[in-house]
Protein backbone atom coordinates (compact mmCIF):
# COMPACT_ATOMS: atom_id res chain seq x y z
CA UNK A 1 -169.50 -3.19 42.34
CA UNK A 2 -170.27 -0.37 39.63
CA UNK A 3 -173.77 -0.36 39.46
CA UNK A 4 -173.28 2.31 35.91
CA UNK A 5 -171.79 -0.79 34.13
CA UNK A 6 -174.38 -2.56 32.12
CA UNK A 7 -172.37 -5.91 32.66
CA UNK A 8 -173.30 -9.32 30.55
CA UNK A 9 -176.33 -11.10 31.05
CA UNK A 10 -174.93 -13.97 28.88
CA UNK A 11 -171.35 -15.95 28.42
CA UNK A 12 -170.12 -18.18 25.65
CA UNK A 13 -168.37 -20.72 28.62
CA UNK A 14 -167.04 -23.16 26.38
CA UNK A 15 -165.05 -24.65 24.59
CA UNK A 16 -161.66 -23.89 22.73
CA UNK A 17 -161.28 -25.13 19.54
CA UNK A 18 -165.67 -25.37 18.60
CA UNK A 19 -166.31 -22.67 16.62
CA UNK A 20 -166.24 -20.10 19.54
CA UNK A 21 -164.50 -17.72 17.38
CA UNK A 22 -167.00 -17.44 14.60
CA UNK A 23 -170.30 -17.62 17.09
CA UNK A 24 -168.29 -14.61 18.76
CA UNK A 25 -168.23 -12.79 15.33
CA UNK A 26 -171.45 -13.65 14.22
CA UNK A 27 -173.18 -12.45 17.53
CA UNK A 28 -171.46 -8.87 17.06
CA UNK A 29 -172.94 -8.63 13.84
CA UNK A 30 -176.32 -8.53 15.52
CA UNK A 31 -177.66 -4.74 15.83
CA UNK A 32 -179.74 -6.02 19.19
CA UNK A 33 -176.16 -7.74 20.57
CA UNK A 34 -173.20 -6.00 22.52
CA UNK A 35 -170.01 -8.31 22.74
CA UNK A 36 -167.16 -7.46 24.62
CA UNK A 37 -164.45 -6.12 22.32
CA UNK A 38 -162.03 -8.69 23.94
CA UNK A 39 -162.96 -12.06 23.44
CA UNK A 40 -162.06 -14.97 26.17
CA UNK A 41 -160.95 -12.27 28.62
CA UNK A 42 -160.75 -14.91 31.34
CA UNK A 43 -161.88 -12.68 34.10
CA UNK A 44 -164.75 -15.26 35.57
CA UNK A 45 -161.46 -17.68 36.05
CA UNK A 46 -159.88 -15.37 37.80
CA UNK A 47 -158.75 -16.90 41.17
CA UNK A 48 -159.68 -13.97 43.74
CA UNK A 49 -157.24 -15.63 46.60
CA UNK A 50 -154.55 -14.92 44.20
CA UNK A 51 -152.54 -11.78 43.68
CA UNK A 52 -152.46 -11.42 39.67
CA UNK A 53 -148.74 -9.76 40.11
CA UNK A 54 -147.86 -13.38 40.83
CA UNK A 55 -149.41 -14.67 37.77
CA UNK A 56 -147.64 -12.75 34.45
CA UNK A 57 -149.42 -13.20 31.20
CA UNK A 58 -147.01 -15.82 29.17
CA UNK A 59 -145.30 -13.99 26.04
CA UNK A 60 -148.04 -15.19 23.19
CA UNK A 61 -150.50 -13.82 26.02
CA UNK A 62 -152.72 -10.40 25.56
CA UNK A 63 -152.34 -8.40 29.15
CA UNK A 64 -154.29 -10.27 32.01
CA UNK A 65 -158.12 -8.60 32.78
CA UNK A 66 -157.52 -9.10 36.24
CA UNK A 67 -159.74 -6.41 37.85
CA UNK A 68 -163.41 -5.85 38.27
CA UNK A 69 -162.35 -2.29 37.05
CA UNK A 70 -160.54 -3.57 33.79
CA UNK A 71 -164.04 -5.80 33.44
CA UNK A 72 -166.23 -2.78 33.48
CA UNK A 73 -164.30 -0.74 31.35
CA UNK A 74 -164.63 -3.57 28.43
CA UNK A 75 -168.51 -2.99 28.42
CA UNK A 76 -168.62 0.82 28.76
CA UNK A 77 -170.00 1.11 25.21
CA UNK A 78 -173.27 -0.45 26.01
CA UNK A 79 -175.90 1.63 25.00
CA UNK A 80 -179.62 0.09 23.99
CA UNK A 81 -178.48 -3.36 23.41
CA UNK A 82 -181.15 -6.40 24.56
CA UNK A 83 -178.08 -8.89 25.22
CA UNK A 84 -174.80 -8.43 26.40
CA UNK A 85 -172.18 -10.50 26.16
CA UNK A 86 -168.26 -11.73 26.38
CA UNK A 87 -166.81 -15.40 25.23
CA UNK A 88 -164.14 -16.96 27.21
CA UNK A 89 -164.26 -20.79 26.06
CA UNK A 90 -161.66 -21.50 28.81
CA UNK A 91 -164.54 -20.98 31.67
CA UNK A 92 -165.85 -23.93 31.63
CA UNK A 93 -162.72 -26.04 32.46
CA UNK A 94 -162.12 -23.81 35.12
CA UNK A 95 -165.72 -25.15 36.69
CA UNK A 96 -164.89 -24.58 39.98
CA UNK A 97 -163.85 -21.23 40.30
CA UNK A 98 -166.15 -20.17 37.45
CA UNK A 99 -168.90 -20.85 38.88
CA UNK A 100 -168.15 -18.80 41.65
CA UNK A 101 -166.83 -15.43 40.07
CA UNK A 102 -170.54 -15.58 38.10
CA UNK A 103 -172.40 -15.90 41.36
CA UNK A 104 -170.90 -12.95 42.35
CA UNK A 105 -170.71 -11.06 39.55
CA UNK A 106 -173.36 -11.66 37.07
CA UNK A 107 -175.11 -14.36 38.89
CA UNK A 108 -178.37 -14.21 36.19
CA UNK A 109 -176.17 -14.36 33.14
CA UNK A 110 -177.27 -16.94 30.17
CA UNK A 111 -174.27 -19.83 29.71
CA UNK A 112 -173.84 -20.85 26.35
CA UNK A 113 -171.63 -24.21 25.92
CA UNK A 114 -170.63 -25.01 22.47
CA UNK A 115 -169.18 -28.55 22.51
CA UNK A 116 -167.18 -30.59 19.62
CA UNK A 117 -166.34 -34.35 19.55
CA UNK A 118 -163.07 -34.26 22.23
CA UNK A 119 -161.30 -36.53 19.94
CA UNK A 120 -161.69 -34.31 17.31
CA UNK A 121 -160.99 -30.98 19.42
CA UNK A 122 -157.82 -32.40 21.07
CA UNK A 123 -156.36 -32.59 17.71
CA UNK A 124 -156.88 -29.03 17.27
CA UNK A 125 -155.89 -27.77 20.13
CA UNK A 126 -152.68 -29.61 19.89
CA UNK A 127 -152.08 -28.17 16.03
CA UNK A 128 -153.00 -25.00 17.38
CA UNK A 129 -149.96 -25.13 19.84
CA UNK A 130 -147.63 -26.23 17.01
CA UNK A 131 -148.51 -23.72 14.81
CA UNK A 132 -148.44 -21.00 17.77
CA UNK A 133 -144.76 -22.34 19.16
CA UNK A 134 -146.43 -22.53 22.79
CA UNK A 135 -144.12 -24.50 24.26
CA UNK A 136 -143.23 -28.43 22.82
CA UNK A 137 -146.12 -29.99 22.31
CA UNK A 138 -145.85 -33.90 23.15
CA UNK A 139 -147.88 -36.06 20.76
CA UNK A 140 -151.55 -36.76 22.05
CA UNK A 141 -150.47 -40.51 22.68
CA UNK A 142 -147.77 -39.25 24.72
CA UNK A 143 -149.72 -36.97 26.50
CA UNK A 144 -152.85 -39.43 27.47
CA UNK A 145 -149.89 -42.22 28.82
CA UNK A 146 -147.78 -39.15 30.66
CA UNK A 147 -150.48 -36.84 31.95
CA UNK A 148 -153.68 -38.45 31.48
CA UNK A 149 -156.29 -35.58 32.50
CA UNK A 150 -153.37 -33.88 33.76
CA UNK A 151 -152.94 -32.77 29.89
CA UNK A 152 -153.89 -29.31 29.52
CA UNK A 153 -155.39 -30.12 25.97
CA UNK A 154 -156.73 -33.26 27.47
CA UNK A 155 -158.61 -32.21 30.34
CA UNK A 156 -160.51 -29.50 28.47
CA UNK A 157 -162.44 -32.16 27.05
CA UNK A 158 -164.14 -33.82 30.22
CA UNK A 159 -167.49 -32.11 29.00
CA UNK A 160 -169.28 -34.31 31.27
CA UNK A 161 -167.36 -33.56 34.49
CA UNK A 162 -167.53 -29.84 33.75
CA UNK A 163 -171.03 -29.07 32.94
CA UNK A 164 -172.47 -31.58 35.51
CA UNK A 165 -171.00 -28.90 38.01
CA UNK A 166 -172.47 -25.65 36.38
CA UNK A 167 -176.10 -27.32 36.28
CA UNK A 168 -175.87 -28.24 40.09
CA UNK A 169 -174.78 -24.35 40.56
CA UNK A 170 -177.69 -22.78 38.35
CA UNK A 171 -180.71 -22.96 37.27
CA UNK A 172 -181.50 -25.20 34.21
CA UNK A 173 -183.01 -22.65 32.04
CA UNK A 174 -180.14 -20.78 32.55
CA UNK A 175 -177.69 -22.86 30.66
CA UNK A 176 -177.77 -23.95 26.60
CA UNK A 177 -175.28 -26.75 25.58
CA UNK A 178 -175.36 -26.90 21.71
CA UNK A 179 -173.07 -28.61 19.12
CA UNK A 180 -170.52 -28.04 16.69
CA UNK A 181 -171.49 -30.47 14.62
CA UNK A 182 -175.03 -28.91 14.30
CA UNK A 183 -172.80 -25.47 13.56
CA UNK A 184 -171.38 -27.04 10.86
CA UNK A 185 -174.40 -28.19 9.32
CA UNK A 186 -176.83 -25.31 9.44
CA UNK A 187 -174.82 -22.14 11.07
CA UNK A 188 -178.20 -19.96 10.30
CA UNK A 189 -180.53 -22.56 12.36
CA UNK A 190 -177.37 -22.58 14.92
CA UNK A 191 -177.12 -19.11 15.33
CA UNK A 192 -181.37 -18.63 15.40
CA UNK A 193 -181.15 -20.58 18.06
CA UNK A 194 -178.79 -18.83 20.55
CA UNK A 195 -180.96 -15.63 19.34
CA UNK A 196 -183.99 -17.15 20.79
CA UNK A 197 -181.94 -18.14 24.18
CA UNK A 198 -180.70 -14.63 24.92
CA UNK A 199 -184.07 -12.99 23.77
CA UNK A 200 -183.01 -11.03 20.45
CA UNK A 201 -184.17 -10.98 17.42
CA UNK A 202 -183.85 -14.36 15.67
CA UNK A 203 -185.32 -13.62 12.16
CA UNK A 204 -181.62 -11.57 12.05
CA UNK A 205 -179.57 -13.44 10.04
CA UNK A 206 -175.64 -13.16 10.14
CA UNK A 207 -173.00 -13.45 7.41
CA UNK A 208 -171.73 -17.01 8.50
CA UNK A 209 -169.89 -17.54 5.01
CA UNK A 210 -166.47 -16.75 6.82
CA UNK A 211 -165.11 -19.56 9.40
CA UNK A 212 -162.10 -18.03 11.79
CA UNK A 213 -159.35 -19.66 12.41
CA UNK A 214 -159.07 -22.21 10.15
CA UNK A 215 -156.24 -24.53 11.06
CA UNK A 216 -153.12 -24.17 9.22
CA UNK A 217 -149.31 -25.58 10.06
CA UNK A 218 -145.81 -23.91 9.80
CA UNK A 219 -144.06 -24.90 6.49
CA UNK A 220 -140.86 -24.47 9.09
CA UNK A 221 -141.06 -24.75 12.73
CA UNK A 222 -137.69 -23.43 13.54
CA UNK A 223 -138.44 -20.53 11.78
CA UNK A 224 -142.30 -20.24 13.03
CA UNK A 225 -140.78 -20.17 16.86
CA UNK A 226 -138.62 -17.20 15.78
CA UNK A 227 -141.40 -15.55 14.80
CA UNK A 228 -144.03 -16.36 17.98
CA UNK A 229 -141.22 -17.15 20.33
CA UNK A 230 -138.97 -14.08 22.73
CA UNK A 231 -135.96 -14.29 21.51
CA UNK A 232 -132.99 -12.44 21.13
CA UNK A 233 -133.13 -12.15 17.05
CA UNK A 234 -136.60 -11.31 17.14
CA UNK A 235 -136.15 -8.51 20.27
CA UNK A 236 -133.32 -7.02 18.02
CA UNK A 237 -135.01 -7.21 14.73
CA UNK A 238 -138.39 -5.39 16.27
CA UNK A 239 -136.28 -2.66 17.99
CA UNK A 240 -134.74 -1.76 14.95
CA UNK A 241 -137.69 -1.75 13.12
CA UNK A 242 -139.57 -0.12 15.66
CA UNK A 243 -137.45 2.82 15.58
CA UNK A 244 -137.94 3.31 12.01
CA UNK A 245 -141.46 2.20 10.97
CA UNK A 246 -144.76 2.71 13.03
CA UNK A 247 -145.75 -0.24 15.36
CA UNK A 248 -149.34 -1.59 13.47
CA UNK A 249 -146.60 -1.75 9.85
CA UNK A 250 -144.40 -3.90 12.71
CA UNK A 251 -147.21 -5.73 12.65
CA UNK A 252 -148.18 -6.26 9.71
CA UNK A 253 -144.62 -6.99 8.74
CA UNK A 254 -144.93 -9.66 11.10
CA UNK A 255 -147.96 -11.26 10.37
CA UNK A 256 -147.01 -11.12 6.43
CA UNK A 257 -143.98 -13.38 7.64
CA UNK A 258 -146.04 -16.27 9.33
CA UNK A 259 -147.92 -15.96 6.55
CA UNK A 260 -145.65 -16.77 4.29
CA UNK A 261 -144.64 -19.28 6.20
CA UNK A 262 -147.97 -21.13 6.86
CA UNK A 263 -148.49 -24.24 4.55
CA UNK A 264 -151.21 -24.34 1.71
CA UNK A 265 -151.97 -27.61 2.26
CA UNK A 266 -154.80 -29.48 3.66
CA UNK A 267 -154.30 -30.55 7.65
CA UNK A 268 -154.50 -33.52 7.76
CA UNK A 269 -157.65 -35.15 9.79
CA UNK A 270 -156.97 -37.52 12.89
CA UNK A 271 -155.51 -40.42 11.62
CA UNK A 272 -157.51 -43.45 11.87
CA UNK A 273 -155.04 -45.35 14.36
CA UNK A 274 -155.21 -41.87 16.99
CA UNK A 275 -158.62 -41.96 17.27
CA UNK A 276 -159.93 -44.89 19.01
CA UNK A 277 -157.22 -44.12 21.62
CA UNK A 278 -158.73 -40.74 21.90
CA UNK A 279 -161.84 -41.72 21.79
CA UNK A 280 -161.45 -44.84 24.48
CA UNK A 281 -159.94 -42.30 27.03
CA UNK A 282 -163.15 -39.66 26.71
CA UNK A 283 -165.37 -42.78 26.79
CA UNK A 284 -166.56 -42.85 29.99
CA UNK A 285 -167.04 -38.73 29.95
CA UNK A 286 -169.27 -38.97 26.45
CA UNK A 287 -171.91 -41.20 27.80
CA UNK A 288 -172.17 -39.39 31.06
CA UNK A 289 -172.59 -36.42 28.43
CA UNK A 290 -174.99 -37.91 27.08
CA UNK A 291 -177.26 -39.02 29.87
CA UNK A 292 -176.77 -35.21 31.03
CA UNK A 293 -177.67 -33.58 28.22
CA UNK A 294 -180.29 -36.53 26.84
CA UNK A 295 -178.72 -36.11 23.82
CA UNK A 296 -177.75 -39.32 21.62
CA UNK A 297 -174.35 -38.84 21.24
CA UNK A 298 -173.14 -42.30 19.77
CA UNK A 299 -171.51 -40.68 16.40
CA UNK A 300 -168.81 -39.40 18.78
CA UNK A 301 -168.15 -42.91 19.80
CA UNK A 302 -167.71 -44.22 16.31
């Protein structure tokens, strides 16, 4: 292990689609803070019994940090920074080996969990894979009588299951589970209070005016997968253009496109007759939740 790497002492763990983005930008803007400049780079997932050669990154994927080496290098800008940190929301599904890969690297580190109503963040996950063309997304009905927990939007929202695992593996002051819906109501409070977990300053207070990612759909999906998807008019198209303009104008090109292309209109909120169903198959996970957290959690059953 490089013992001249300052490497975190605290990790956003979870989960996709609760605000991870935003905490992630807000934290950078702290002067006492150092965040990794990739966020969710998966590392602590990593399975160390397999060879990452036989593991590609998918096409809509940024290349895999699959070393300890490639790990370091992302926090070789530390200088006098109190808290150091990365945010890979994806760690806490992946409990298991998790849990391990921080024992051995950064077994002291600060877990931050940042949990949303798993009714509410299957939906977004699932819009988030239509808008990105990964793959055909079934419909979340389909999905719960097909796959069940099997889902991979599905299963990322057994909070219970998951973080009953990381407290038997660490320390209970180590770990902070906190709410979206308490991010949504007072981001300043939120945000003062994950300053006061990883020992910074928490008078600081961040510009939390702008939300990321804020969920919009493809006004045409046929045309959105050209854009997101390999395919032969899109390889031609960028070597032509690569050729002639420099890549970040590629870019920029391209992202101008799916901009154009991204509807102005409101998403539309889980519909009344999806959520019970949703909400009947995390049932069982929300009041063992609950109990874990002794947190009253009953608006999520609602």
């Amino acid at each position: 292990m490089n013992s001249s790497v300052k490497l975190p002492n605290f990790l956003i763990i979870g989960v996709q689609k609760a605000g991870t983005t935003s905490v992630y930008n807000y934290l950078k803007e702290h002067p006492q803070v150092y965040m990794s400049p990739r966020k969710e780079t998966n590392f602590l997932s990593k399975d160390p019994n397999k060879d990452p050669k036989d593991r590609p990154p998918l096409p809509y994927q940024k290349q895999r940090i699959d070393t300890f080496e490639k790990y370091c290098e992302l926090f070789q800008g530390v200088t006098d920074e109190i808290a150091i940190g990365e945010a890979s929301p994806n760690y806490m599904v992946n409990y298991k080996i998790t849990t391990q890969q921080i024992k051995r690297y950064v077994p002291d580190a600060k877990l931050i969990a940042i949990l949303r109503n798993p009714a509410d963040r299957a939906y977004s996950d699932y819009l988030m894979h239509v808008r990105d063309a990964i793959g055909n997304p079934r419909g979340l009905s389909e999905q719960i009588v097909k796959k069940g927990k099997q889902s991979s939007t599905l299963k990322k929202g057994f909070y219970g299951e998951h973080l009953s695992y990381f407290f038997d593996n660490f320390d209970a002051h180590q770990t902070r589970v906190l709410l979206y819906d308490d991010l949504r109501k007072n981001s300043q409070e939120f945000m003062r209070s994950i300053y006061q977990f990883i020992g910074v300053d928490e008078t600081y207070k961040p510009d939390t005016s702008k939300r990321a990612q804020v969920a919009k759909l493809p006004k045409n999906q046929t045309f959105n997968k050209i854009l997101n998807t390999p395919n032969p008019l899109r390889k031609t198209t960028a070597k032509v253009l690569n050729n002639l303009l420099p890549t970040s104008v590629v870019q920029g090109f391209r992202q101008g496109l799916m901009n154009l292309n991204q509807s102005q209109e409101k998403v539309p909120p889980l519909s009344e007759e999806k959520r019970p169903e949703l909400i009947e198959f995390y049932r069982e996970d929300i009041l063992k939740l609950q109990e874990l957290i002794n947190r009253d959690l009953s608006h999520w059953l609602g």
